[in-house]
Every structure is written in structure tokens, then in C-alpha cells.
Protein backbone atom coordinates (compact mmCIF):
# COMPACT_ATOMS: atom_id res chain seq x y z
CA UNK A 1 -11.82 5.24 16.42
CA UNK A 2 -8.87 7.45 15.87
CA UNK A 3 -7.08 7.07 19.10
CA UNK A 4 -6.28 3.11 20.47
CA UNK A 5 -4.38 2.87 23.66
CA UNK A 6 -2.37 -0.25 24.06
CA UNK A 7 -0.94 -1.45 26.91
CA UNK A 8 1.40 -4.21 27.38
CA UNK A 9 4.47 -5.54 28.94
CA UNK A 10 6.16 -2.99 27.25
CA UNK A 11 4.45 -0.22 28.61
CA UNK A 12 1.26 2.53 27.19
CA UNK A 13 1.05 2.89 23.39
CA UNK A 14 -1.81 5.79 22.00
CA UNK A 15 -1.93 5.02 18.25
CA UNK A 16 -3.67 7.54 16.26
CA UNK A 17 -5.36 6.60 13.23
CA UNK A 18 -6.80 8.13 10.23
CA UNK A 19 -7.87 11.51 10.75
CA UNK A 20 -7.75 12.88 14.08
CA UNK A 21 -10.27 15.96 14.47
CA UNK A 22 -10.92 18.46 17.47
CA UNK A 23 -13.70 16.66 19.08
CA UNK A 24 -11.15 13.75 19.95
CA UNK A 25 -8.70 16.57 21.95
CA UNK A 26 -10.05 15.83 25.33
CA UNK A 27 -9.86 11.95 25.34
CA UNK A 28 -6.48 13.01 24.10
CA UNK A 29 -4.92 14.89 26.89
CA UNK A 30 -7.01 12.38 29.00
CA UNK A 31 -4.84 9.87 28.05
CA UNK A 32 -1.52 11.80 28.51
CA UNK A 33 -2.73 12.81 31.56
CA UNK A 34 -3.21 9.20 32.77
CA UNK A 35 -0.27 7.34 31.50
CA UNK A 36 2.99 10.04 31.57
CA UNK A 37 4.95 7.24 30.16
CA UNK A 38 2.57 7.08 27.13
CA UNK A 39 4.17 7.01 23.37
CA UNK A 40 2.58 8.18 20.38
CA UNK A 41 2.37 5.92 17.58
CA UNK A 42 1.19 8.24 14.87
CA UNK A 43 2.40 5.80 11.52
CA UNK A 44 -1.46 5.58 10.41
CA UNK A 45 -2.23 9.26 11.12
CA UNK A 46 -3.78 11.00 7.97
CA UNK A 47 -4.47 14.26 9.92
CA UNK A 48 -4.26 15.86 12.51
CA UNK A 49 -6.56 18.64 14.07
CA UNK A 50 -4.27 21.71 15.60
CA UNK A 51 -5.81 21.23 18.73
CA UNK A 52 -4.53 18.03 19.31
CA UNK A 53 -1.35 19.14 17.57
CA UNK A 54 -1.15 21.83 20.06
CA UNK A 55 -1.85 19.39 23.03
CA UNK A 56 1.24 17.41 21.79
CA UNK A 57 3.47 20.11 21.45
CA UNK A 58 2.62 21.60 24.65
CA UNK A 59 3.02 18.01 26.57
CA UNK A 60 5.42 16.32 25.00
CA UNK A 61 4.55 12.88 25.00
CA UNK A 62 7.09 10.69 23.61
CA UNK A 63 6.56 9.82 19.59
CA UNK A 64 7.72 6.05 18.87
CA UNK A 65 6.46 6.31 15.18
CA UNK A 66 6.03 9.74 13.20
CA UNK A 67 3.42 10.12 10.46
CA UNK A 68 4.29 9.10 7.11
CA UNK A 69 3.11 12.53 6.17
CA UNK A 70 5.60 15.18 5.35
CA UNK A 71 3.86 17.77 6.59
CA UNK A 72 2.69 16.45 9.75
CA UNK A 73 6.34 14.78 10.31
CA UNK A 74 7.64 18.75 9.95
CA UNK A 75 5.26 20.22 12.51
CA UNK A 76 5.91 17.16 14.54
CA UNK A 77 9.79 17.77 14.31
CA UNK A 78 9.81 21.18 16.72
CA UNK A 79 9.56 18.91 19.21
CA UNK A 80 13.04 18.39 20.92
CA UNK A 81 15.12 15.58 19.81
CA UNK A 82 15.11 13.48 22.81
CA UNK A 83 11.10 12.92 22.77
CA UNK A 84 11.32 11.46 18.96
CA UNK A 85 12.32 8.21 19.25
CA UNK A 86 12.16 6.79 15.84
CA UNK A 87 11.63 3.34 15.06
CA UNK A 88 10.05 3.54 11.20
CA UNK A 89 12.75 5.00 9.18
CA UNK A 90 11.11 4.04 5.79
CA UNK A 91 9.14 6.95 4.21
């Protein structure tokens, strides 16, 4: 499953694993929609569809962990400074 929510004492966590494809959008924005205060973990993302990519760049969600991915980390970047919150800065 590409997308794990985690909740905890420290709040919503969506990590998104592997490959992430289109079908997978509307659980997606489900989730955002649910838990505003959700971050993305996306360290174990391979790929991403641009539909979900969209659905992040449109709402924001807070990233905790970008993709190891250059690529993906560069499209992921647009977003505004404040809602990339690093916390892996190997790669």
C-alpha cells in the first residue's frame, strides 16, 4: 500500500511508499481533507503520479521528509519554504 497514515502523540503522518500512481489520488486528498495538520513523509517515495503531485501542490500539506529522488525533491521544492520542514538532510 503506497499511502500509510500514522497517527500518534505527535500528531497525523501520510507516508508514501514506493510508487504512488493515479488511482491512489482520491484516498489521497481524502486524507488531507481529514487531518489538515497531516505531514507528508515521502523518504520511501519512488514515484509519484502528477495527479497526486498536483493534489500536493495545490493543498499544501506540510512535507516532514522529501524524496530521496532528485527529481521529485525539485518539483516538490515550488512549494513555499515554510511547508518543507526538513528533517532527512542526507541524500
Amino acid at each position: 500500500m503506497p499511502l500509510d497514515l500514522i497517527t500518534d502523540e505527535n500528531g497525523s503522518h501520510l507516508v508514501l511508499d514506493g510508487i504512488v500512481t493515479a488511482e491512489d489520488t482520491d484516498q489521497f486528498v481524502a486524507y488531507l481533507k481529514e487531518y489538515p495538520e497531516l505531514s507528508l513523509n515521502l523518504s520511501a517515495c519512488e514515484h509519484l503520479h502528477t495527479a497526486v503531485l498536483q493534489a500536493i501542490l495545490i493543498l499544501r500539506p506540510r512535507i516532514s521528509t522529501m524524496p530521496a529522488d532528485p527529481f521529485w525533491k525539485r518539483c516538490l521544492s515550488n512549494q513555499d519554504k515554510e511547508n518543507v520542514h526538513e528533517e532527512n538532510t542526507a541524500g
